[in-house]
C-alpha atoms as a PDB file:
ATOM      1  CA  UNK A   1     -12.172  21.950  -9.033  1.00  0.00           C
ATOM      2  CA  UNK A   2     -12.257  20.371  -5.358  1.00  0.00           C
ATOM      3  CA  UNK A   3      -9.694  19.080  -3.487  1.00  0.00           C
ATOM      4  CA  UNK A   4      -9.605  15.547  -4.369  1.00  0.00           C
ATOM      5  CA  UNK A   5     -10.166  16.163  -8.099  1.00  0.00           C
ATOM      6  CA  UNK A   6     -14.241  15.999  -8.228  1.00  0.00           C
ATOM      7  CA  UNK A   7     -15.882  18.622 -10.501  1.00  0.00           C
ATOM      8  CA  UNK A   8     -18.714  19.877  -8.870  1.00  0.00           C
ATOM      9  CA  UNK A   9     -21.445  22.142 -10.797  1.00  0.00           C
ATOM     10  CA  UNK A  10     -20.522  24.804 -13.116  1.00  0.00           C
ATOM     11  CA  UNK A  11     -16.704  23.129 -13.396  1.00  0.00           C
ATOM     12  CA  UNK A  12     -18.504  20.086 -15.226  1.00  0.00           C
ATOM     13  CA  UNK A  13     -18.526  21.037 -18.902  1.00  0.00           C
ATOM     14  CA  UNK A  14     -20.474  17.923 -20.967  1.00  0.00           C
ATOM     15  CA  UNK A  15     -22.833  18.293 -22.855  1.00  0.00           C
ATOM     16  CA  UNK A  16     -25.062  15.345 -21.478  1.00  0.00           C
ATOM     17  CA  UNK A  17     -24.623  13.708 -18.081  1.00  0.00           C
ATOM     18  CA  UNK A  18     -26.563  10.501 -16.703  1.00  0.00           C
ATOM     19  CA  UNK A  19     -28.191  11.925 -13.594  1.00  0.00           C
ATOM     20  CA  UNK A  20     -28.965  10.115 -10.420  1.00  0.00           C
ATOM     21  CA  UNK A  21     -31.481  11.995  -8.024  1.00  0.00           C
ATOM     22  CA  UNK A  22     -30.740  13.098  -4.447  1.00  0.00           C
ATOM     23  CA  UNK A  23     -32.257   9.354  -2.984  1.00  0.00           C
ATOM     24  CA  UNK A  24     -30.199   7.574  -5.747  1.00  0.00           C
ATOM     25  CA  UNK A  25     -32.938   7.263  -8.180  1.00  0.00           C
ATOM     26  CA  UNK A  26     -32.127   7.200 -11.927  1.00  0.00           C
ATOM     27  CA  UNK A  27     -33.481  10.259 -13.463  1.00  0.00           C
ATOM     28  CA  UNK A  28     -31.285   9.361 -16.797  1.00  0.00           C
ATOM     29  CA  UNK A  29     -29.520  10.817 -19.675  1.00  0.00           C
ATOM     30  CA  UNK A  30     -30.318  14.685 -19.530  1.00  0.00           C
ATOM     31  CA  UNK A  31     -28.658  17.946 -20.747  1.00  0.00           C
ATOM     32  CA  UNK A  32     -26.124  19.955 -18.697  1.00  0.00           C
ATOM     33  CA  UNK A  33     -28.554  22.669 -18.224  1.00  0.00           C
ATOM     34  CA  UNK A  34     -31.445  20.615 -16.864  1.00  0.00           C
ATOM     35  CA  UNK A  35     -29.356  18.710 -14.234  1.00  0.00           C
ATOM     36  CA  UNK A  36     -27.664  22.093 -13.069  1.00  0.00           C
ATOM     37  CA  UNK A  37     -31.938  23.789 -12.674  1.00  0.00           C
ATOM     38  CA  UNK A  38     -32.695  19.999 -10.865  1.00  0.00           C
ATOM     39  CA  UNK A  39     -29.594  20.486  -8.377  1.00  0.00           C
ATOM     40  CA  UNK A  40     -30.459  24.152  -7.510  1.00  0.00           C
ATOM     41  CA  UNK A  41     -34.085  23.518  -7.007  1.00  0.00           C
ATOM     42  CA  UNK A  42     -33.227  20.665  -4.618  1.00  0.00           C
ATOM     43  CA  UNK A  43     -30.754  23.062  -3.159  1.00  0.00           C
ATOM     44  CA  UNK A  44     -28.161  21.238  -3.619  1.00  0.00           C
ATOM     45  CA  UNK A  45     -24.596  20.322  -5.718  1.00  0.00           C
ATOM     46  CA  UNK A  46     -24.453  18.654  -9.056  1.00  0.00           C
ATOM     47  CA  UNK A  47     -21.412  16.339  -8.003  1.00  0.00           C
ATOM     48  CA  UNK A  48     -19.572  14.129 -11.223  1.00  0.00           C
ATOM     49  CA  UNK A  49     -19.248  11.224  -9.476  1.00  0.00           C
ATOM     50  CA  UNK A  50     -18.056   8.510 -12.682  1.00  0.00           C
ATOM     51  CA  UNK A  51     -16.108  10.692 -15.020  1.00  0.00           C
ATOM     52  CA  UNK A  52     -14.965   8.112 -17.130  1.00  0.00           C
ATOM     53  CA  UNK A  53     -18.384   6.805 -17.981  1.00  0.00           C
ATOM     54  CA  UNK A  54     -20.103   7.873 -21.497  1.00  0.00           C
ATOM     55  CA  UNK A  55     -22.098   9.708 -20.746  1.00  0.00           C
ATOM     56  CA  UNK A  56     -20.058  10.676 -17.086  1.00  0.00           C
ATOM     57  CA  UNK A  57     -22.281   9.983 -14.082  1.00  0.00           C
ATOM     58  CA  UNK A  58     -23.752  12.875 -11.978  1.00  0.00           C
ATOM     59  CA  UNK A  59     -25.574  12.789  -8.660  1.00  0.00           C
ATOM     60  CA  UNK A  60     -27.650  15.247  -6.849  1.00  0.00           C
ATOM     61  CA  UNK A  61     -26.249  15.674  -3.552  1.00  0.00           C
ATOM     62  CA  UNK A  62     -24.511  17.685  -0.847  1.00  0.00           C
ATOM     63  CA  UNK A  63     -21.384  17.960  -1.631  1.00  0.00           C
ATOM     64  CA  UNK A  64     -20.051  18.877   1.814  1.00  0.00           C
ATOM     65  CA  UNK A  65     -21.571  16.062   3.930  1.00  0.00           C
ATOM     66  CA  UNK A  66     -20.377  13.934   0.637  1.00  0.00           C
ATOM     67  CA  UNK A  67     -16.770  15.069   0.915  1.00  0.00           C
ATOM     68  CA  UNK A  68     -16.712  14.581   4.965  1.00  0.00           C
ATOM     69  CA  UNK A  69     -18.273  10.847   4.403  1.00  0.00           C
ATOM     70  CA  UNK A  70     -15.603   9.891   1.743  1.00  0.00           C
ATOM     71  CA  UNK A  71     -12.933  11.230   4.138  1.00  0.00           C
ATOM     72  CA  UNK A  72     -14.175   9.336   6.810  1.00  0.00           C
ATOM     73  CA  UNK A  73     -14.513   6.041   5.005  1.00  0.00           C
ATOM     74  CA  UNK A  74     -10.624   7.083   3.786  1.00  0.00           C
ATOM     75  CA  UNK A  75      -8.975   7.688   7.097  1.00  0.00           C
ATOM     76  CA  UNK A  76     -11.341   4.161   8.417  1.00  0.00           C
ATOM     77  CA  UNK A  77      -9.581   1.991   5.396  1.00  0.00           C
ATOM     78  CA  UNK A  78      -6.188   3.826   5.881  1.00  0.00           C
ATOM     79  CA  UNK A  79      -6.604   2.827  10.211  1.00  0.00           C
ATOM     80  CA  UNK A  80      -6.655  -0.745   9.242  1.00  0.00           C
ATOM     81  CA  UNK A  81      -3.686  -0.761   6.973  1.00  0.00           C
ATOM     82  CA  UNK A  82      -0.898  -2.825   8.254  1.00  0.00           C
ATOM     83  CA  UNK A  83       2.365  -1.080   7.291  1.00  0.00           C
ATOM     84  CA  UNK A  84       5.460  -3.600   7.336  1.00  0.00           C
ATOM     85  CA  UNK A  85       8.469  -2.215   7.889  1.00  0.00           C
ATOM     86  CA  UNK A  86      11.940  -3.854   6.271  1.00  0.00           C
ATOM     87  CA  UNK A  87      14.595  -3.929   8.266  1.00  0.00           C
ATOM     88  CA  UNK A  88      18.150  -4.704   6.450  1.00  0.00           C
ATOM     89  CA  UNK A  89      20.764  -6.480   8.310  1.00  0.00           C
ATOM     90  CA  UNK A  90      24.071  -7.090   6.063  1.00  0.00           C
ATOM     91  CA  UNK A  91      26.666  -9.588   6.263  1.00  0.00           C
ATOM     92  CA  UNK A  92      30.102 -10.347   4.938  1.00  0.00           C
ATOM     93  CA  UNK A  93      31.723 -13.757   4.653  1.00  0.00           C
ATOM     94  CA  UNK A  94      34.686 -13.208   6.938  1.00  0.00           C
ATOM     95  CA  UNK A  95      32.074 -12.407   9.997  1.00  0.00           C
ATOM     96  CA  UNK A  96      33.467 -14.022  13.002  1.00  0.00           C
ATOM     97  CA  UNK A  97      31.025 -15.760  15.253  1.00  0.00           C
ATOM     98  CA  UNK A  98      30.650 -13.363  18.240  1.00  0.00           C
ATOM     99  CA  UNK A  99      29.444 -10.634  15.452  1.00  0.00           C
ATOM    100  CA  UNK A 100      27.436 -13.468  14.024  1.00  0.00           C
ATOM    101  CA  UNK A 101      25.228 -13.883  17.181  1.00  0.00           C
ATOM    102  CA  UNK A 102      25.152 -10.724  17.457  1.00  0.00           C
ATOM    103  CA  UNK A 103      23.300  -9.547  14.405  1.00  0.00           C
ATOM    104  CA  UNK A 104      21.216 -12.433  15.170  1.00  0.00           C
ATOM    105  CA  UNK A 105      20.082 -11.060  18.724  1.00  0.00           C
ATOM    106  CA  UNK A 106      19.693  -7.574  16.561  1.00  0.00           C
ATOM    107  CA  UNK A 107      17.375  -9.777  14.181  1.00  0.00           C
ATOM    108  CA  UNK A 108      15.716 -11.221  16.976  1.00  0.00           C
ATOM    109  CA  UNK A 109      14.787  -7.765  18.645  1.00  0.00           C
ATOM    110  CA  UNK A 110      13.249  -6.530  14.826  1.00  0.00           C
ATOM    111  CA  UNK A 111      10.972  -9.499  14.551  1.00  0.00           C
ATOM    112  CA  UNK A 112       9.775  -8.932  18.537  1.00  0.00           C
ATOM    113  CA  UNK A 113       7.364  -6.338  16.242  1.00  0.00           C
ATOM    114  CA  UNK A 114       5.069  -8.369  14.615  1.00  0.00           C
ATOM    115  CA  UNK A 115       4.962  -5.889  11.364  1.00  0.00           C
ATOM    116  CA  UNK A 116       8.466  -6.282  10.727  1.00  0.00           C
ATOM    117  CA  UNK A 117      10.444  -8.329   8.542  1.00  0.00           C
ATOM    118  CA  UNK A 118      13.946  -8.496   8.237  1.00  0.00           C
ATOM    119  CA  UNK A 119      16.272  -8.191   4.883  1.00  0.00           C
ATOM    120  CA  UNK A 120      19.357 -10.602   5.652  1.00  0.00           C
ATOM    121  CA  UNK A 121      21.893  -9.229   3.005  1.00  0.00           C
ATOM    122  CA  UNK A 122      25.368 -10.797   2.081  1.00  0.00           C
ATOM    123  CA  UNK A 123      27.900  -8.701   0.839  1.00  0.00           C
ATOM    124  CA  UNK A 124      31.001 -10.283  -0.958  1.00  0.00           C
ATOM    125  CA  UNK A 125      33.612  -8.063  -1.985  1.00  0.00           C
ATOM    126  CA  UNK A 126      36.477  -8.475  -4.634  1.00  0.00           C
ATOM    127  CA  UNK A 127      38.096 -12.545  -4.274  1.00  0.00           C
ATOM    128  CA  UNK A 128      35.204 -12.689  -1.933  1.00  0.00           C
ATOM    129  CA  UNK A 129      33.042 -13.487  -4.918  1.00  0.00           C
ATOM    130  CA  UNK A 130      34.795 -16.622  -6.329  1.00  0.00           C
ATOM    131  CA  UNK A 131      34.101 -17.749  -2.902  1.00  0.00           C
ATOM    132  CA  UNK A 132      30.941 -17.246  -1.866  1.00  0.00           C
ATOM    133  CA  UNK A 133      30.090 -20.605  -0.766  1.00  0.00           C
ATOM    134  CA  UNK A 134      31.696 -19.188   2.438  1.00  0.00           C
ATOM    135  CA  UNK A 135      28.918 -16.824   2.723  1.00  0.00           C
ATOM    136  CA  UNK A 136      26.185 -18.784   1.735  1.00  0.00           C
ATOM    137  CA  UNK A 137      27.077 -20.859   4.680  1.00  0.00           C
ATOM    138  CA  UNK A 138      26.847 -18.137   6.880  1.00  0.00           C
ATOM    139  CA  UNK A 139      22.926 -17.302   5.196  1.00  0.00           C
ATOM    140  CA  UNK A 140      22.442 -20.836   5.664  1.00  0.00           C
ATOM    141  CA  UNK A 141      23.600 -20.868   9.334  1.00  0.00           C
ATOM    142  CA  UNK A 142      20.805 -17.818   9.929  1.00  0.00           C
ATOM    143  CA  UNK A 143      18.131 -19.608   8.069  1.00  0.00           C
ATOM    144  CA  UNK A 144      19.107 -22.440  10.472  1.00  0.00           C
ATOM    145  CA  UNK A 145      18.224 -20.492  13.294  1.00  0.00           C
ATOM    146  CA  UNK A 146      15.364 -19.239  12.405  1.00  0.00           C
ATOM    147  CA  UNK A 147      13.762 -22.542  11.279  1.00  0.00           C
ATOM    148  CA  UNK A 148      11.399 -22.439  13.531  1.00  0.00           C
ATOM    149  CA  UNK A 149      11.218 -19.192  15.285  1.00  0.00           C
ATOM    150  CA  UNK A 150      10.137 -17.400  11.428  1.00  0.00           C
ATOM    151  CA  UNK A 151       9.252 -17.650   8.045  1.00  0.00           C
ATOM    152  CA  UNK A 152      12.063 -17.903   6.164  1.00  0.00           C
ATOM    153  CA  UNK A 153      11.859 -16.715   2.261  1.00  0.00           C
ATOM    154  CA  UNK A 154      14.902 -18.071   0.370  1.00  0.00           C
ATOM    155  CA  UNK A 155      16.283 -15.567  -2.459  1.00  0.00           C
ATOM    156  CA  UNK A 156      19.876 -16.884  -3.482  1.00  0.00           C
ATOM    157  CA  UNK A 157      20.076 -15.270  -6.832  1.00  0.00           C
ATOM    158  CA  UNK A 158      23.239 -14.968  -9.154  1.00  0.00           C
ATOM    159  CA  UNK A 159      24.226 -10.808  -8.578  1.00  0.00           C
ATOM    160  CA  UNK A 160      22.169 -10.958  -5.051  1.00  0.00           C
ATOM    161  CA  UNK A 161      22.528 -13.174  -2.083  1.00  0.00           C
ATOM    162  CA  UNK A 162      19.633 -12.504   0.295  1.00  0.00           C
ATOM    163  CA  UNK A 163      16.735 -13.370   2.805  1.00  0.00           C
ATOM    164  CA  UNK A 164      14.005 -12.173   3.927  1.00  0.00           C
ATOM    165  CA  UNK A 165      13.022 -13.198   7.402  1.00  0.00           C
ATOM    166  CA  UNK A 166       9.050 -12.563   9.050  1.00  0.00           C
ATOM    167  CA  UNK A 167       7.722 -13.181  12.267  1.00  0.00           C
ATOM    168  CA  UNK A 168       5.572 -16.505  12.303  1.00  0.00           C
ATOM    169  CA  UNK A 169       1.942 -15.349  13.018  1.00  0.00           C
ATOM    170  CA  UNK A 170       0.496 -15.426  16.559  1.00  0.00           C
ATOM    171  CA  UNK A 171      -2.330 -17.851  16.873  1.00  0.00           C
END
C-alpha cells in the first residue's frame, strides 16, 4: 500500500472495479483482471481512486506524477491556512491596578499579530467565589478597553468566567 493509503495495482483485491481510462474517459464496470492487462498495456498504474464507491473507482494513470500533483495541491491548500494562535492571559479578583495595565499592555502586544486572539481568564479561589462580582468587574473593565480596539466575545458562564479577545480586521 502507498504512503497516503491508495492501493495501487496488484494491492487492489475486488472483484469488479469501474474503470476510468488514462484521458478520464469511462471505460465502465470491468473485471479485476481486464483493468490490470488495460493499465500495463498503457504502461501505466491501476490507481483506486474512490474506494468507498460500489463498485470502487479505478483510473488508469501514473501514479508517480499523480502522487507529486496531489502533494502539491496539499502543501498549496496547507500555505493558505491561517493558523490562530490563543494566547491565555489569567486574572484574579484582588489584581491591583498597576498589574491590571499591565496585562493589558501584554494583551495589547498579542493582538499586534493579526492571527492571534487572546483568552482573558478569571480565576477565583476559595471565598473568592461568593464574590465574584469583584472579578467580573475587573473582565468588564478589560472588555471596556477593548471596545473599540477588538472584537470582544463575551463567555460569562456559571463554573467559567472568560473572554476571548481578536484583533478587529484591517481594512
Amino acid at each position: 500500500m502507498a504512503k497516503d493509503n491508495t492501493r495501487i495495482n496488484e494491492q487492489i483485491t475486488e472483484n469488479e472495479v469501474r474503470l476510468v481510462g488514462k484521458d478520464g474517459e469511462q471505460i465502465g464496470v470491468v473485471s479485476i483482471i481486464e483493468a490490470k492487462r488495460l493499465a500495463e498495456e498503457a504502461q501505466m498504474d491501476l490507481v483506486e481512486i474512490a474506494f468507498n464507491a460500489k463498485p470502487v473507482v479505478c483510473k488508469i494513470l501514473d501514479y508517480g506524477k499523480y502522487r507529486f500533483d496531489k502533494e502539491k495541491r496539499d502543501k498549496e491548500s496547507k500555505k493558505n491556512q491561517k493558523i490562530t494562535v490563543i494566547k491565555e492571559v489569567k486574572f484574579k479578583s484582588r489584581i491591583d491596578k498597576h498589574d491590571l495595565d499591565t496585562k493589558i499592555k501584554n494583551i495589547e502586544k498579542f493582538l499586534e499579530k493579526e492571527t492571534n486572539k487572546v483568552k482573558v481568564s478569571l480565576i477565583l479561589y476559595g471565598r473568592e467565589r461568593s464574590h465574584e462580582d469583584i472579578g467580573l468587574r475587573i473582565l468588564d473593565q478589560v472588555v471596556e478597553y477593548f471596545d473599540d480596539k477588538a472584537i470582544v466575545e463575551k463567555n460569562y458562564r456559571e463554573s467559567i468566567k472568560h473572554l476571548i479577545i481578536s484583533p478587529k480586521a484591517v481594512k
